[in-house]
C-alpha atoms as a PDB file:
ATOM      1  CA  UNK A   1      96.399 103.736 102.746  1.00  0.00           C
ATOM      2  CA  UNK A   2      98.487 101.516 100.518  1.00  0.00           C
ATOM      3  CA  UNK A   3      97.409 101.837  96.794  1.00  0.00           C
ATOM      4  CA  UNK A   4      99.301  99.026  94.852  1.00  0.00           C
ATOM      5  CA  UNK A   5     102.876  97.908  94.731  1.00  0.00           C
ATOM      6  CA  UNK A   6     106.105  99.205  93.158  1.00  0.00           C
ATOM      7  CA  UNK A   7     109.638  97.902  92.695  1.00  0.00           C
ATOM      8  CA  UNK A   8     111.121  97.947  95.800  1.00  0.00           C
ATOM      9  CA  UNK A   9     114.276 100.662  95.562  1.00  0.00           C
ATOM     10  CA  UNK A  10     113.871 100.497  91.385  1.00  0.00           C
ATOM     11  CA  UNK A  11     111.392 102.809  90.021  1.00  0.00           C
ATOM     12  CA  UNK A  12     112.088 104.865  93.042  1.00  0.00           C
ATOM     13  CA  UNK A  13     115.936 105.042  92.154  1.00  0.00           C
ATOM     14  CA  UNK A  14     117.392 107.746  90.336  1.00  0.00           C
ATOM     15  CA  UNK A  15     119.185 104.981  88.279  1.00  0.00           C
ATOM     16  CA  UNK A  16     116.192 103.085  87.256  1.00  0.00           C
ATOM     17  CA  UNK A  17     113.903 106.299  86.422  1.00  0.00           C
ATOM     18  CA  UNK A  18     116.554 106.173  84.217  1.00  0.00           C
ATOM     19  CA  UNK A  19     115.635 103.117  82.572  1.00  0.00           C
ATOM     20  CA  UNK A  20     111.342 103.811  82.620  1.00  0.00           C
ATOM     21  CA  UNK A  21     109.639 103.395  78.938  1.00  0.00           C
ATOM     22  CA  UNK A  22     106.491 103.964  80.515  1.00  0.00           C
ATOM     23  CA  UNK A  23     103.212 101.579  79.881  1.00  0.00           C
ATOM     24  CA  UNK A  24     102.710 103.194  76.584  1.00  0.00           C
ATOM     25  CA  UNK A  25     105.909 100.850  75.393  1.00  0.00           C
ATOM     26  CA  UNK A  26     104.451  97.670  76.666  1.00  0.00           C
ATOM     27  CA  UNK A  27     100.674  98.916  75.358  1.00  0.00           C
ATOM     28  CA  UNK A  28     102.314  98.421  71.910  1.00  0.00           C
ATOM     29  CA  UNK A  29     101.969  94.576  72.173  1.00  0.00           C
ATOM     30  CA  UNK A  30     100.375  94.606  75.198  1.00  0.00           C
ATOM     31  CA  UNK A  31      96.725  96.119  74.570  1.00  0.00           C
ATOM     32  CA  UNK A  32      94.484  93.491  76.713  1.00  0.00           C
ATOM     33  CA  UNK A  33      97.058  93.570  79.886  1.00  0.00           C
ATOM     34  CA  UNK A  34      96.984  97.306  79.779  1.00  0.00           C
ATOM     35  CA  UNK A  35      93.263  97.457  79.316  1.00  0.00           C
ATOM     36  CA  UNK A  36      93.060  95.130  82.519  1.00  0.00           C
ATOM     37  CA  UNK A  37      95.364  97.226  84.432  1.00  0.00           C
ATOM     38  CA  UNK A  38      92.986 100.540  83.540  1.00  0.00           C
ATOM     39  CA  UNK A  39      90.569  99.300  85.538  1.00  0.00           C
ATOM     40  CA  UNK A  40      92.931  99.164  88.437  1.00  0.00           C
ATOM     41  CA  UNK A  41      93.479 101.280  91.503  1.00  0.00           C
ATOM     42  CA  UNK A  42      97.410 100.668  90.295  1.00  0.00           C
ATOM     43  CA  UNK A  43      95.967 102.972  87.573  1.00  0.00           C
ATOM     44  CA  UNK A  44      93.543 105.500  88.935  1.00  0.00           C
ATOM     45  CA  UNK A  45      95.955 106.232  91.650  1.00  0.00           C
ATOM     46  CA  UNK A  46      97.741 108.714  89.390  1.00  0.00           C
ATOM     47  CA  UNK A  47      94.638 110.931  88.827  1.00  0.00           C
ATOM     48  CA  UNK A  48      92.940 110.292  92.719  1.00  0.00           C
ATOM     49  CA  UNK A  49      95.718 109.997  95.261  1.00  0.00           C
ATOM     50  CA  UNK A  50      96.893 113.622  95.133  1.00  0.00           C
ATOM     51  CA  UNK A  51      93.347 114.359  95.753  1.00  0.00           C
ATOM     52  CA  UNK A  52      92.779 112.224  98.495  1.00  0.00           C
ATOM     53  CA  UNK A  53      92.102 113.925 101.428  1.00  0.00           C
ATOM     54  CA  UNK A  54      93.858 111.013 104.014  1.00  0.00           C
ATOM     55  CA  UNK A  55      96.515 111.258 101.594  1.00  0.00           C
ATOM     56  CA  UNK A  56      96.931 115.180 102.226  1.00  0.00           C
ATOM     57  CA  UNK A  57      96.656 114.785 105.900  1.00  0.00           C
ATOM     58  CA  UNK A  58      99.304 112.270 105.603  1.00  0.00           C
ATOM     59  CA  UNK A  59     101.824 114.371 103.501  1.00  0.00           C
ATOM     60  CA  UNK A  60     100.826 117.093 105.550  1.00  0.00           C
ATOM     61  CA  UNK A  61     102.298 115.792 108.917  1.00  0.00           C
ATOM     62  CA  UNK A  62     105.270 114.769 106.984  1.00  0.00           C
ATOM     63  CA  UNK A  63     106.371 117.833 105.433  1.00  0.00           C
ATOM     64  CA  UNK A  64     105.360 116.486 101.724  1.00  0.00           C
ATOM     65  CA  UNK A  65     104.241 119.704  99.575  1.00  0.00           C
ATOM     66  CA  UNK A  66     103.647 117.523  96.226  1.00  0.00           C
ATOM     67  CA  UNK A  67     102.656 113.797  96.969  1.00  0.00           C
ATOM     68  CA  UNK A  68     103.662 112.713  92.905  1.00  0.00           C
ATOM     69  CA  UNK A  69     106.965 114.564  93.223  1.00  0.00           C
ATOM     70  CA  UNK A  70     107.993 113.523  96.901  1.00  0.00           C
ATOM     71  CA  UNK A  71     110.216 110.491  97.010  1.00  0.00           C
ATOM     72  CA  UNK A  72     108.486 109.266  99.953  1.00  0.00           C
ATOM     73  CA  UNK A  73     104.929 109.076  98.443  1.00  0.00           C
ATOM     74  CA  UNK A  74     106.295 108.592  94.913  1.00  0.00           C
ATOM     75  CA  UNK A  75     108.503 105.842  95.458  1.00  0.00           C
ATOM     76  CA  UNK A  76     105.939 103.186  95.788  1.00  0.00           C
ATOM     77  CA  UNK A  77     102.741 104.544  94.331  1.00  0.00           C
ATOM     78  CA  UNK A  78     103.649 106.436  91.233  1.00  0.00           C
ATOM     79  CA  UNK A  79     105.952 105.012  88.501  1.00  0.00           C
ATOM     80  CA  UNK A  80     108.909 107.654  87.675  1.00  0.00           C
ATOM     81  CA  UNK A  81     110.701 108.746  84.770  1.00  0.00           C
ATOM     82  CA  UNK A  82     113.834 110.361  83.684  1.00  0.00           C
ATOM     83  CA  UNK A  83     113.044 113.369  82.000  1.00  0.00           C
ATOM     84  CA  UNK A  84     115.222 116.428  81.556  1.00  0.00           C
ATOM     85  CA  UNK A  85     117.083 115.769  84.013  1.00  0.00           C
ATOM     86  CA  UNK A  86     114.699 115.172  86.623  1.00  0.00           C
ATOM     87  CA  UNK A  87     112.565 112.704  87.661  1.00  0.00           C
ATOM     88  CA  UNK A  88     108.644 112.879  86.533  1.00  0.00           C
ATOM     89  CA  UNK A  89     106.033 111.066  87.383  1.00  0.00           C
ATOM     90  CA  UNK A  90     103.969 109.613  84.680  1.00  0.00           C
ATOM     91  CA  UNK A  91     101.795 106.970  85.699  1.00  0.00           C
ATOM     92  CA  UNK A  92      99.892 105.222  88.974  1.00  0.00           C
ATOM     93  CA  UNK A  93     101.498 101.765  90.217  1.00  0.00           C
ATOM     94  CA  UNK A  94     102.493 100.576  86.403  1.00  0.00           C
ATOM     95  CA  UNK A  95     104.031  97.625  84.319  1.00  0.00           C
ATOM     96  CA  UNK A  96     107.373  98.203  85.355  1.00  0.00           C
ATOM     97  CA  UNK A  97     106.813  98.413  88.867  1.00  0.00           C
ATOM     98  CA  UNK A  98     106.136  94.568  88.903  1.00  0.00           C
ATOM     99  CA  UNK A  99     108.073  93.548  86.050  1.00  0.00           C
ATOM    100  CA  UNK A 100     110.846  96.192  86.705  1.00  0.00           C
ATOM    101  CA  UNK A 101     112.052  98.998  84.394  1.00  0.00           C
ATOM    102  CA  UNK A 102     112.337  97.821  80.941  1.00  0.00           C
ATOM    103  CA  UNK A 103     114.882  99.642  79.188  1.00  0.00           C
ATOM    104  CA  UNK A 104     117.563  96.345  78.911  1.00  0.00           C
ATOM    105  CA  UNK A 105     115.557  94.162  78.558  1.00  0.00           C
ATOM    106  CA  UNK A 106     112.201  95.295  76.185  1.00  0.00           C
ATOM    107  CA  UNK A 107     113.477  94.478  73.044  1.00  0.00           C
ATOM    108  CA  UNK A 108     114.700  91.368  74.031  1.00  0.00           C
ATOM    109  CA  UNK A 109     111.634  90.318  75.445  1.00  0.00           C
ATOM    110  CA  UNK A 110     109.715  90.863  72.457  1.00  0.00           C
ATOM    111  CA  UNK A 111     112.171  90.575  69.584  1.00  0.00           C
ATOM    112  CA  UNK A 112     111.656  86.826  68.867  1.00  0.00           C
ATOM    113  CA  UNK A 113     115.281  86.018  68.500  1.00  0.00           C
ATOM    114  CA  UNK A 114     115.188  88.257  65.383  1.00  0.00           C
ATOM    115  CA  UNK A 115     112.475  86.604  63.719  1.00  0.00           C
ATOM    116  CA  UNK A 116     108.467  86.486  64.169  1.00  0.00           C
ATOM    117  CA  UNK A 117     106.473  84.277  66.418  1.00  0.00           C
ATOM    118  CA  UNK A 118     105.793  81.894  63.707  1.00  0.00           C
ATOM    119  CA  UNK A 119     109.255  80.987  63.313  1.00  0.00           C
ATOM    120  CA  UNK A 120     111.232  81.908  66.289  1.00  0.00           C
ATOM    121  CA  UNK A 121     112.384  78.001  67.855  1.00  0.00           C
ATOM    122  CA  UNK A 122     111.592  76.233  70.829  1.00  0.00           C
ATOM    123  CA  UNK A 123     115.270  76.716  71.569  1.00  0.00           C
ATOM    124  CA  UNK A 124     115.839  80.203  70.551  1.00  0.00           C
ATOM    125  CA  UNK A 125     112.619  80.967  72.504  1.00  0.00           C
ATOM    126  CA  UNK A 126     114.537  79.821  75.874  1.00  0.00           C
ATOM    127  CA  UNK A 127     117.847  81.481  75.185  1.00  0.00           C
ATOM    128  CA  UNK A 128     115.653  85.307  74.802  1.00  0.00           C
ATOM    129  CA  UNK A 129     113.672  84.826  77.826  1.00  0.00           C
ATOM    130  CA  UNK A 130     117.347  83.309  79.537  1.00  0.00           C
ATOM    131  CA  UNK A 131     118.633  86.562  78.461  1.00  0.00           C
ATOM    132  CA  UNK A 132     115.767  88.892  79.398  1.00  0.00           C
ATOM    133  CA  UNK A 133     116.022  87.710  82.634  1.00  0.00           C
ATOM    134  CA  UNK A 134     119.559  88.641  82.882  1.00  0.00           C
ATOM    135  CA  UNK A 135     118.852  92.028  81.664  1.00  0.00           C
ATOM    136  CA  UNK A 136     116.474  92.393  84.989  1.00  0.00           C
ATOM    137  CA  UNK A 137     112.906  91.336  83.314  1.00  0.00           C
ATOM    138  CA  UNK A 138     110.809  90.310  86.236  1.00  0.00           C
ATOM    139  CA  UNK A 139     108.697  87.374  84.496  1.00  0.00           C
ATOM    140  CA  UNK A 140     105.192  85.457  86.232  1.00  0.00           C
ATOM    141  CA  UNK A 141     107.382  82.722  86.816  1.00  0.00           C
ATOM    142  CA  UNK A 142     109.581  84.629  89.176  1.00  0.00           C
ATOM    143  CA  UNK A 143     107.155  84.685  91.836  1.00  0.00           C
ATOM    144  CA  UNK A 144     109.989  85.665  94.981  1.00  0.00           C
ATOM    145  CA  UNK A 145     110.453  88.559  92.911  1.00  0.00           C
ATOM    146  CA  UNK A 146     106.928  89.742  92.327  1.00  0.00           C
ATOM    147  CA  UNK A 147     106.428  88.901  95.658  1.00  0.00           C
ATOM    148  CA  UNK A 148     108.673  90.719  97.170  1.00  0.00           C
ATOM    149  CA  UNK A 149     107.897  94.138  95.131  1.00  0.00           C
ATOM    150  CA  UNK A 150     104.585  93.919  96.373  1.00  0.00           C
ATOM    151  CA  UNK A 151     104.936  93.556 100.046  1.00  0.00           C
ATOM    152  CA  UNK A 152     107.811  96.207  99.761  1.00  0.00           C
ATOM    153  CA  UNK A 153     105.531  98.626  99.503  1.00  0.00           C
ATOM    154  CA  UNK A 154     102.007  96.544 100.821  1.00  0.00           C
ATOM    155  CA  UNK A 155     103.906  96.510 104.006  1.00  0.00           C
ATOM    156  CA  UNK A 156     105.450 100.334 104.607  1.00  0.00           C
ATOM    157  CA  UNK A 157     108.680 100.490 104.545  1.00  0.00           C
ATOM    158  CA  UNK A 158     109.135 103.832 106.549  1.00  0.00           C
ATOM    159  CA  UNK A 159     108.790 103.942 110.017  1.00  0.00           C
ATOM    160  CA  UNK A 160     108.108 107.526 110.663  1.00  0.00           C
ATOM    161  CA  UNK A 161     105.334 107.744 108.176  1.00  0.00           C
ATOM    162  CA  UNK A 162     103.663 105.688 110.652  1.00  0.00           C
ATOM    163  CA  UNK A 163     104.550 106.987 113.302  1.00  0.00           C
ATOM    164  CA  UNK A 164     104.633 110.896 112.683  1.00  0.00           C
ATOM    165  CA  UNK A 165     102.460 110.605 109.430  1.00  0.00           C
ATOM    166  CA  UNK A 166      99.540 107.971 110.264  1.00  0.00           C
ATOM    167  CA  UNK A 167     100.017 106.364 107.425  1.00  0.00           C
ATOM    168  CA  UNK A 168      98.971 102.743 108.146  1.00  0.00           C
ATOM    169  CA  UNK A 169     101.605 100.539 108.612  1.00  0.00           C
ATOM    170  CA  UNK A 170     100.462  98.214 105.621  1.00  0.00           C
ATOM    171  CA  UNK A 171      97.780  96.723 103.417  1.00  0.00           C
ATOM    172  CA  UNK A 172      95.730  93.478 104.451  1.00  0.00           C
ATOM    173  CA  UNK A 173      97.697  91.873 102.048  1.00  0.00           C
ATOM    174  CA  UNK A 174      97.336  88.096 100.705  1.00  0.00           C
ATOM    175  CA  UNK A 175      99.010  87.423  97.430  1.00  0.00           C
ATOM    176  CA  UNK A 176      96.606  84.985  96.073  1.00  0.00           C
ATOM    177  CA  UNK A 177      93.426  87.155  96.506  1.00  0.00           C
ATOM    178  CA  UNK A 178      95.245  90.508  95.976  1.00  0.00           C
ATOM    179  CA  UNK A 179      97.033  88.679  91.929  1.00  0.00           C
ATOM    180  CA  UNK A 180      94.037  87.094  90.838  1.00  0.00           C
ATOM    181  CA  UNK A 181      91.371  90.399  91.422  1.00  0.00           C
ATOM    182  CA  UNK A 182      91.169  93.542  89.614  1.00  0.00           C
ATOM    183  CA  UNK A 183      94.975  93.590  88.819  1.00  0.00           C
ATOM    184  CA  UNK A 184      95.274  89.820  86.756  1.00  0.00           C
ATOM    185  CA  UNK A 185      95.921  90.499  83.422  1.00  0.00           C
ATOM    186  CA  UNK A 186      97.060  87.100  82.389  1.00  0.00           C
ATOM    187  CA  UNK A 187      95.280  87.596  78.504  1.00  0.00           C
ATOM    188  CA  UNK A 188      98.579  86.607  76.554  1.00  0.00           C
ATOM    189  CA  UNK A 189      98.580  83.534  76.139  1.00  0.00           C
ATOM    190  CA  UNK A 190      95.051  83.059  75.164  1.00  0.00           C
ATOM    191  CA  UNK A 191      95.488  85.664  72.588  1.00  0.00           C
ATOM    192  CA  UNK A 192      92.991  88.281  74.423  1.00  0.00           C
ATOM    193  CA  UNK A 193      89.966  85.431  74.479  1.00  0.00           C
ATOM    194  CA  UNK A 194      90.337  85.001  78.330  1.00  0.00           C
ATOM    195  CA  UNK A 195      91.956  86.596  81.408  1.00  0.00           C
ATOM    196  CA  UNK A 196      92.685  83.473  82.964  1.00  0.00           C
ATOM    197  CA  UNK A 197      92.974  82.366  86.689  1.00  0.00           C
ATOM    198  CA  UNK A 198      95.875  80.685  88.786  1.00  0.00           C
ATOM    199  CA  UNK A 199      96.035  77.124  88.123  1.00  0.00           C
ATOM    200  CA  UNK A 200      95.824  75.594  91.675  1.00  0.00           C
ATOM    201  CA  UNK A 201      99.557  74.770  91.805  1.00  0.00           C
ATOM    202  CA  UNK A 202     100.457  78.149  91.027  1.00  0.00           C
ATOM    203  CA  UNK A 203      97.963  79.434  93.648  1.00  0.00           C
ATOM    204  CA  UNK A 204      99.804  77.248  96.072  1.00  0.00           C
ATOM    205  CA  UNK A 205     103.020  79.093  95.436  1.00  0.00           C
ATOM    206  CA  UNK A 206     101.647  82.312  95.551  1.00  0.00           C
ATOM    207  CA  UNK A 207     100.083  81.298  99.084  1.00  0.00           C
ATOM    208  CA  UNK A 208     103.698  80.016 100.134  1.00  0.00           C
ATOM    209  CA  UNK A 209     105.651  82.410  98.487  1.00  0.00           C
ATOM    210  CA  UNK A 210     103.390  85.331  99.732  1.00  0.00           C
ATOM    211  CA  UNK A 211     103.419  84.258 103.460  1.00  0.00           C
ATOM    212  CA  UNK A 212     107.228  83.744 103.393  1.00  0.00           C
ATOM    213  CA  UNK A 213     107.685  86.889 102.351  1.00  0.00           C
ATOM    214  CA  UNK A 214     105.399  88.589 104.222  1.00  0.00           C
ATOM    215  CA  UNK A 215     106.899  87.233 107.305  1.00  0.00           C
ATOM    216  CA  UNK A 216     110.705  88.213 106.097  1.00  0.00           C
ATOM    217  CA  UNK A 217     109.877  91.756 105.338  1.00  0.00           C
ATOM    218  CA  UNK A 218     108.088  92.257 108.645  1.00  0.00           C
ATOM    219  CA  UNK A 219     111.400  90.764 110.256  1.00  0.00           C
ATOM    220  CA  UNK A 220     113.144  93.047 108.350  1.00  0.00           C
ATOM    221  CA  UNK A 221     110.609  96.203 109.187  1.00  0.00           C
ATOM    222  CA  UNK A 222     111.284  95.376 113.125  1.00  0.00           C
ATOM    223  CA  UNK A 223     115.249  95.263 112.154  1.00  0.00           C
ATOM    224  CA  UNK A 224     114.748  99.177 111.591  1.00  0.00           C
ATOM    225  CA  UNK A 225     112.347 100.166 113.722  1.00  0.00           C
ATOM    226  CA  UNK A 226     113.917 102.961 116.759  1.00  0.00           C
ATOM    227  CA  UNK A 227     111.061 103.253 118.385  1.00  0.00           C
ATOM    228  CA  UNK A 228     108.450 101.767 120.370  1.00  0.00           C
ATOM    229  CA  UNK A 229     105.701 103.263 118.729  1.00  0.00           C
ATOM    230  CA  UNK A 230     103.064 101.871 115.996  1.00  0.00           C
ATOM    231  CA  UNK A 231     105.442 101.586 113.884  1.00  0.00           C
ATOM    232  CA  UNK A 232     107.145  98.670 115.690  1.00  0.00           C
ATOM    233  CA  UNK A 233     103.798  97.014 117.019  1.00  0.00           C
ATOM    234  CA  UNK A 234     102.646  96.596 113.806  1.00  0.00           C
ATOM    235  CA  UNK A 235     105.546  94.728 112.199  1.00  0.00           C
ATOM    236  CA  UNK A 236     105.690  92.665 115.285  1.00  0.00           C
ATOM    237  CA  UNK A 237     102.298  91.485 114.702  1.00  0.00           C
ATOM    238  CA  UNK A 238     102.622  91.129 111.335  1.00  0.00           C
ATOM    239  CA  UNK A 239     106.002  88.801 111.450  1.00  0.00           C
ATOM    240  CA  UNK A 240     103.711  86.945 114.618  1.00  0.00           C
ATOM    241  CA  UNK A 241     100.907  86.091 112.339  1.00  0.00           C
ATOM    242  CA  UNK A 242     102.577  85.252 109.306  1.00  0.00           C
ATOM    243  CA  UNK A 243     104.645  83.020 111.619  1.00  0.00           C
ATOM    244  CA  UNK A 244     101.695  80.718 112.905  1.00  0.00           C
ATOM    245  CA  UNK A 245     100.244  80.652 109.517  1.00  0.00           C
ATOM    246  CA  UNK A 246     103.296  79.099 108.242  1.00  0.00           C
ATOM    247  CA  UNK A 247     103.604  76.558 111.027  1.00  0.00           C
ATOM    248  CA  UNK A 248     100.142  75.422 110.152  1.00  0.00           C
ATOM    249  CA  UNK A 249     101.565  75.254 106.336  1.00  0.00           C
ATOM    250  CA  UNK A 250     104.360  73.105 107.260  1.00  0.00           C
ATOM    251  CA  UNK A 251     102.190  71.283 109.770  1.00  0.00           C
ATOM    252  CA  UNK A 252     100.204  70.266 106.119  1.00  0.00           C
ATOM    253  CA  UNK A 253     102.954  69.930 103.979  1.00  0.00           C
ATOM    254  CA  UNK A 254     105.987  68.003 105.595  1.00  0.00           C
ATOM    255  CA  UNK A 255     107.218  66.590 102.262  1.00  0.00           C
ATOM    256  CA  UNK A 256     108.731  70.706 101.843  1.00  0.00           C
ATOM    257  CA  UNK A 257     111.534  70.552 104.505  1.00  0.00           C
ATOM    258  CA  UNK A 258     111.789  74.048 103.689  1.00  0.00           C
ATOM    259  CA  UNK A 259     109.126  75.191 104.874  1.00  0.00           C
ATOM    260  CA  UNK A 260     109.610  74.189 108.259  1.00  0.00           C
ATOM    261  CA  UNK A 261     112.872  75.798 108.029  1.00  0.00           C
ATOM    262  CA  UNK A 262     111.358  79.500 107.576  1.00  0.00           C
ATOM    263  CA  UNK A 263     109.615  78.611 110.209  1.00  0.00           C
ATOM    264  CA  UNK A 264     112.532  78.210 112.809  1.00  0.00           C
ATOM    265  CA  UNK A 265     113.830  81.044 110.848  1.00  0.00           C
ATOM    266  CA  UNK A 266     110.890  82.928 112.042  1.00  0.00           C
ATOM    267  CA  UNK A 267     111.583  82.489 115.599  1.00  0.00           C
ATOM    268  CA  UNK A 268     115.551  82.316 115.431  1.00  0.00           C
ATOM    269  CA  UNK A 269     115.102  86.538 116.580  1.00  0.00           C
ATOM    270  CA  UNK A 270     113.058  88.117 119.107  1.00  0.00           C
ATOM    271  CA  UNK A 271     111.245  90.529 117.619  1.00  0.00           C
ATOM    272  CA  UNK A 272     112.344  93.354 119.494  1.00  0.00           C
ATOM    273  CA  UNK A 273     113.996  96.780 119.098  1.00  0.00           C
ATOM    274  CA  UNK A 274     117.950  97.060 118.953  1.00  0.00           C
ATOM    275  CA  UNK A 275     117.684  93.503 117.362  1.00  0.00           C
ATOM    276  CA  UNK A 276     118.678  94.435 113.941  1.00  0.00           C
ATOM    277  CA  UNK A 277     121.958  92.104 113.481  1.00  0.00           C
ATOM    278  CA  UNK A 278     119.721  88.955 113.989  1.00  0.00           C
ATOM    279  CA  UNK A 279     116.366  90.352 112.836  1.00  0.00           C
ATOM    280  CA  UNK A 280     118.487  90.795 109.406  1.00  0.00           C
ATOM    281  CA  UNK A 281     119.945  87.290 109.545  1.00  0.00           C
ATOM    282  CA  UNK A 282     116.541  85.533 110.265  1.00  0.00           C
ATOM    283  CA  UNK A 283     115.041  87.149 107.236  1.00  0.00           C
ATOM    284  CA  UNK A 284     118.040  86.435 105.376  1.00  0.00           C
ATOM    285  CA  UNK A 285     117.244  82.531 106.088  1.00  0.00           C
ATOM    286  CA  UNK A 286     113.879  83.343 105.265  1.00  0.00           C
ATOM    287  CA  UNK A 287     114.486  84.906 102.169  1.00  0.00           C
ATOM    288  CA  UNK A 288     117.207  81.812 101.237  1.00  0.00           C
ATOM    289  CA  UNK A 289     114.617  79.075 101.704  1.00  0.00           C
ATOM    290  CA  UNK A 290     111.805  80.926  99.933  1.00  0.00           C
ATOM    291  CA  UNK A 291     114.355  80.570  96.860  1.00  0.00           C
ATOM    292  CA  UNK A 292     114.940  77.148  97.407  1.00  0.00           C
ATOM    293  CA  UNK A 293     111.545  76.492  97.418  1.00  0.00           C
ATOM    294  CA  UNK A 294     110.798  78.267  93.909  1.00  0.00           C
ATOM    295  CA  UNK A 295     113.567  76.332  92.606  1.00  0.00           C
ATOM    296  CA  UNK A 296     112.481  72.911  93.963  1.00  0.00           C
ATOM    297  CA  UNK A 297     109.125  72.868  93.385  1.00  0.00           C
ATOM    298  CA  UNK A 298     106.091  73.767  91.298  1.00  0.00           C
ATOM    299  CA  UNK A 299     103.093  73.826  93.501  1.00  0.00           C
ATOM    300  CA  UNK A 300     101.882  70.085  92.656  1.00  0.00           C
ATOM    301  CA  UNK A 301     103.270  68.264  96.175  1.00  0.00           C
ATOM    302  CA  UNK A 302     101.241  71.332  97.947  1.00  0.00           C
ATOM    303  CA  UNK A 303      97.506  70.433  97.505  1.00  0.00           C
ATOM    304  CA  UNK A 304      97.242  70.089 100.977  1.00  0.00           C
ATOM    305  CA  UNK A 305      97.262  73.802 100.941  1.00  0.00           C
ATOM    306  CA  UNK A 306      94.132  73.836  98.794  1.00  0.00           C
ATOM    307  CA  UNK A 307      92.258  74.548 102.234  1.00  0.00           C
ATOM    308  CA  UNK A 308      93.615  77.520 103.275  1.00  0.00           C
ATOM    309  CA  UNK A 309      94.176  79.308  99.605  1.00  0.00           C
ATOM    310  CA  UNK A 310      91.777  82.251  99.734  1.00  0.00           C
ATOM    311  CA  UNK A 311      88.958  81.514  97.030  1.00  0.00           C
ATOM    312  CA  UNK A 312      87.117  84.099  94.636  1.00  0.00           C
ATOM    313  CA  UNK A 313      85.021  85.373  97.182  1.00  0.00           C
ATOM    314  CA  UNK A 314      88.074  86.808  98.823  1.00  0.00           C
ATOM    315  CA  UNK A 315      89.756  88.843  95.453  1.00  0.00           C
ATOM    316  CA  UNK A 316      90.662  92.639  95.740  1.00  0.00           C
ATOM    317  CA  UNK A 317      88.449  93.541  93.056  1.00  0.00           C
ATOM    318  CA  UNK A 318      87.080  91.840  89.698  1.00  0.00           C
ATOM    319  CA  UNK A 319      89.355  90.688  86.937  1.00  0.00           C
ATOM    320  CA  UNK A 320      88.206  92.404  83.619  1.00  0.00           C
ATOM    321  CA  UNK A 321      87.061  89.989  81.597  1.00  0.00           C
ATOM    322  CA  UNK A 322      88.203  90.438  77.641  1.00  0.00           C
ATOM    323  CA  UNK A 323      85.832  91.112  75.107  1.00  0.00           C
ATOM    324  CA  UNK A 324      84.037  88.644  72.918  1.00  0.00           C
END
């Protein structure tokens, strides 16, 4: 029962409660994005989850007396805050959960070197977003990153809340239909007029990207498993799918060495309990290539992926569309 993705170990950590504005900051500028993101379960989680009665049963076998204030519900579907000197939940699965908390980095991002839009350069431009990134900004264009905050919590990263809670060990999670549904906000550049789509090259490294690291955080789930219980199973089956689907990816695409590489990666560890060491060091190689691959290339040498890119029948949900 996986309601939306949060930073993975950020939000949830003491230290980055720390640095939570809240959506209300990025609302400022923001308005169409957070209008988009209303109509979101990331949103109405907040108000619905602590009545949801699979929810209760869940926190109920686990001991969990308030699901918003219980690190183990709270770390991936609420968004925390810092507030006398405790941490307080103020919103569902928010803007900072994907883009990370924006405390460093918010005024940077938006400060246009100093000046306004109109006459902030080309140059100066590239040196605030160079430095927003720095300051831990997740951007669009990092899509390892956004990638991997969603399938850190998309695929559970607890093994007894499986196994003693029920919880279910993870969404049917696809990045491509799951970004370009009810939670794609991408209105900024359009000025509010449209909420537009993935080009296809950007859908093809969302596919990649999204399989890769599906595949190295179910290596990495099996690395910590104890027991062989559901738990386990799951992430077994998980890595094994994600595994074949990639072969048939670099089976399309041999121009992307790299690909092939997470592949053999893949299959370098049994996935097995008391397998950690190498479990670890297969999703490391996983996780290196998957860089490598952002770094190297753009999406346009993969349209032989076009085929197995989940269309707009497949979304989670309906993007909003902005007003006239």
């Amino acid at each position: 029962m996986i309601f939306g993705c949060a930073t993975v170990g950020a939000i949830a950590s003491e230290s980055e409660s720390a640095k939570t504005v809240g959506p209300n900051a990025c609302a400022e500028c923001h308005k169409q994005e957070v209008e988009a993101w209303k109509g979101s379960h990331h949103f109405k989680t907040f108000r619905d989850m602590p009545r949801d009665t699979k929810a209760n049963e869940i926190a109920d076998k686990m001991g969990v007396r308030r699901i918003k204030y219980d690190s183990l519900c709270a770390s991936c579907h609420f968004t925390l805050q810092q507030k006398n000197n405790r941490e307080e939940p103020i919103a569902g699965i928010s803007c900072e959960s994907c883009h990370s908390a924006g405390q460093d980095w918010i005024k940077v991002h938006s400060g246009f070197s100093g000046k306004t839009i109109l006459f902030e350069s080309k140059a100066e431009a590239k040196e605030r977003w160079k430095l927003a990134d720095s300051k831990g900004m997740i951007r669009p264009r990092s899509v390892y990153q956004l990638a991997k905050n969603c399938y850190g919590c998309h695929v559970v990263p607890q093994e007894e809340l499986v196994n003693k809670g029920g919880h279910k060990a993870g969404s049917a999670f696809e990045l491509v239909s799951w970004s370009q549904g009810e939670v794609r906000h991408n209105t900024w550049h359009s000025k509010g007029r449209e909420n537009v789509a993935a080009s296809a090259a950007r859908a093809r490294m969302l596919y990649l990207v999204g399989l890769g690291v599906e595949l190295e955080t179910a290596l990495r789930g099996i690395g910590k498993a104890t027991a062989r219980k559901a738990y386990a199973f799951e992430m077994a089956k998980r890595a094994d799918k994600a595994r074949k689907q990639l072969a048939e990816v670099a089976k399309a695409a041999p121009g992307v060495p790299e690909i092939a590489e997470i592949v053999k990666f893949g299959h370098a560890a049994g996935l097995k309990l008391n397998n950690e060491r190498r479990l670890t060091a297969a999703a490391d190689g996983v996780s290196q290539q998957l860089i490598l691959i952002t770094e190297k290339y753009d999406g346009t040498a993969l349209a032989a992926l076009d085929s197995m890119i989940p269309g707009p029948d497949k979304y989670k949900g309906v993007a909003r569309k902005p007003p006239n």
